[in-house]
Protein backbone atom coordinates (compact mmCIF):
# COMPACT_ATOMS: atom_id res chain seq x y z
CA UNK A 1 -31.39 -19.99 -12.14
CA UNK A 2 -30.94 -21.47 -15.28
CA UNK A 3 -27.95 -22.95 -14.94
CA UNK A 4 -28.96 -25.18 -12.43
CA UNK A 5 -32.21 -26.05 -13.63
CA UNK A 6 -30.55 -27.01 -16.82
CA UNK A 7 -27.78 -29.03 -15.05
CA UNK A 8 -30.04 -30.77 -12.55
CA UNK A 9 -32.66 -33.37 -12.19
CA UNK A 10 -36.18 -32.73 -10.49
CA UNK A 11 -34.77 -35.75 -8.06
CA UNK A 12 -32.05 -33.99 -7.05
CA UNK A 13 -32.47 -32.41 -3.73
CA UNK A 14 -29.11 -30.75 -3.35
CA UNK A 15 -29.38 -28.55 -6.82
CA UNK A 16 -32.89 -28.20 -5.14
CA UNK A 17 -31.14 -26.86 -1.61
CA UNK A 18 -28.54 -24.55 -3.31
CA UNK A 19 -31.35 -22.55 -5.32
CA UNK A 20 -33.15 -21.94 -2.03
CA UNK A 21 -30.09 -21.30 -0.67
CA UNK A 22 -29.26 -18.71 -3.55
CA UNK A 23 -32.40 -16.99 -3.25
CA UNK A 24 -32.32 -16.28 0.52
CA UNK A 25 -28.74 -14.70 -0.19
CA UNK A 26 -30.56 -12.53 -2.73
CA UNK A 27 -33.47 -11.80 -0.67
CA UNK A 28 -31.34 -11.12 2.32
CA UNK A 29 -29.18 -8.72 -0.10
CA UNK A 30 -32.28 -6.91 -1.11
CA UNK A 31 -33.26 -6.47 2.31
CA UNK A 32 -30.07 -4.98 3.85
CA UNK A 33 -29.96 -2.46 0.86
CA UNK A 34 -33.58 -1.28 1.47
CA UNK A 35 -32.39 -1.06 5.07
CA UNK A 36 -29.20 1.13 4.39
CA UNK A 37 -31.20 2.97 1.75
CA UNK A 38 -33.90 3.88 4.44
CA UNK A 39 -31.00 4.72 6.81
CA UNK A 40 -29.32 7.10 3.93
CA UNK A 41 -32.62 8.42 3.45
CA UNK A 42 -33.49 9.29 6.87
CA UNK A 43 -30.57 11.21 7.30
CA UNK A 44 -30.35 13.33 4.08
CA UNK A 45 -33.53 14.72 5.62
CA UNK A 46 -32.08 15.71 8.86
CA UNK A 47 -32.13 19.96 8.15
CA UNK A 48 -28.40 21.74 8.88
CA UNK A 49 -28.55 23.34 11.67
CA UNK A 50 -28.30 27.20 12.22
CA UNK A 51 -25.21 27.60 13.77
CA UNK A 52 -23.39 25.21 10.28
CA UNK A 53 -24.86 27.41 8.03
CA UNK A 54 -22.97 30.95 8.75
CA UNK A 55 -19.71 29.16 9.16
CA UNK A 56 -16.83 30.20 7.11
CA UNK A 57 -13.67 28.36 6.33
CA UNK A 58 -10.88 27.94 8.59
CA UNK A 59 -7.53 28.03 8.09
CA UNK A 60 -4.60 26.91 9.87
CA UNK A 61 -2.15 29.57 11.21
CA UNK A 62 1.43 29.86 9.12
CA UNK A 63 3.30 28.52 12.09
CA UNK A 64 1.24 25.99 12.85
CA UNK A 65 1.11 24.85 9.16
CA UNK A 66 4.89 25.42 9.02
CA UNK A 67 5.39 23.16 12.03
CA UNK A 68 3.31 20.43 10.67
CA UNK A 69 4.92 20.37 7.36
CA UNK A 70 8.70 20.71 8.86
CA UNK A 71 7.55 17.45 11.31
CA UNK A 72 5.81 15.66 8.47
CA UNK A 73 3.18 15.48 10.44
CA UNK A 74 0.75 14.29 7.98
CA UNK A 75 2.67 11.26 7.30
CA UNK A 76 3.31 10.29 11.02
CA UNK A 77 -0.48 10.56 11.87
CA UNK A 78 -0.75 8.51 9.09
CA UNK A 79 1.61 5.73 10.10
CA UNK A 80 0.79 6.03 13.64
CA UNK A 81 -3.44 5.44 12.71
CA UNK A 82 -2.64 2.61 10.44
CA UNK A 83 -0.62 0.84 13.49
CA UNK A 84 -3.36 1.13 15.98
CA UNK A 85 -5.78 -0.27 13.71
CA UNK A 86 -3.61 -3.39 12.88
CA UNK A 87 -3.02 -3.62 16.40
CA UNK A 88 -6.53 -3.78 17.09
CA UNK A 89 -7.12 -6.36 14.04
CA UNK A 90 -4.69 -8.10 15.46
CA UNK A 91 -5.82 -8.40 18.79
CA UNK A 92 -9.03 -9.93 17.46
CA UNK A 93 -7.25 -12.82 15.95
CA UNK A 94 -8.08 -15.65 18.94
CA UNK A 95 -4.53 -17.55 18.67
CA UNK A 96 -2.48 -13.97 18.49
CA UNK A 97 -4.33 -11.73 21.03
């Protein structure tokens, strides 16, 4: 705020119009993080349930684990996820998709 008070006249309407327009960013900032913190809020107080509570880890079998290391299988789910999501940003390009 004080640059542009210092660099501006009180004529000037635009320096005028960009600290309004500065502040609304900021208030509108402030705003969506009291929303999101509401949101976090609201459900860090939703209890566990029941059921969650007595659950114990799982494990993969040693085949199955076997397989998916043999395959590579975490590095083709990778590949294949990362392609379907540029596919999809790429679809919402107007001139491409």
């Amino acid at each position: 705020m004080s640059e542009i008070n210092s660099n501006c006249s009180w004529y000037d309407i635009s320096c005028s119009l960009e600290w309004i327009s500065i502040e609304l960013q900021g208030l509108a900032l402030d705003t969506w993080d009291s929303i999101l913190s509401g949101c976090a809020g609201l459900f860090e107080s939703i209890p566990v349930p029941d059921f969650m509570t007595n659950l114990g880890t799982h494990t993969l079998p040693s085949g199955v684990s076997w397989a998916a290391s043999a395959f590579q299988l975490d590095i083709g789910l990778g590949i294949i996820v990362s392609a379907y999501v540029a596919r999809f940003i790429l679809r919402r390009i107007p001139i491409i998709g």
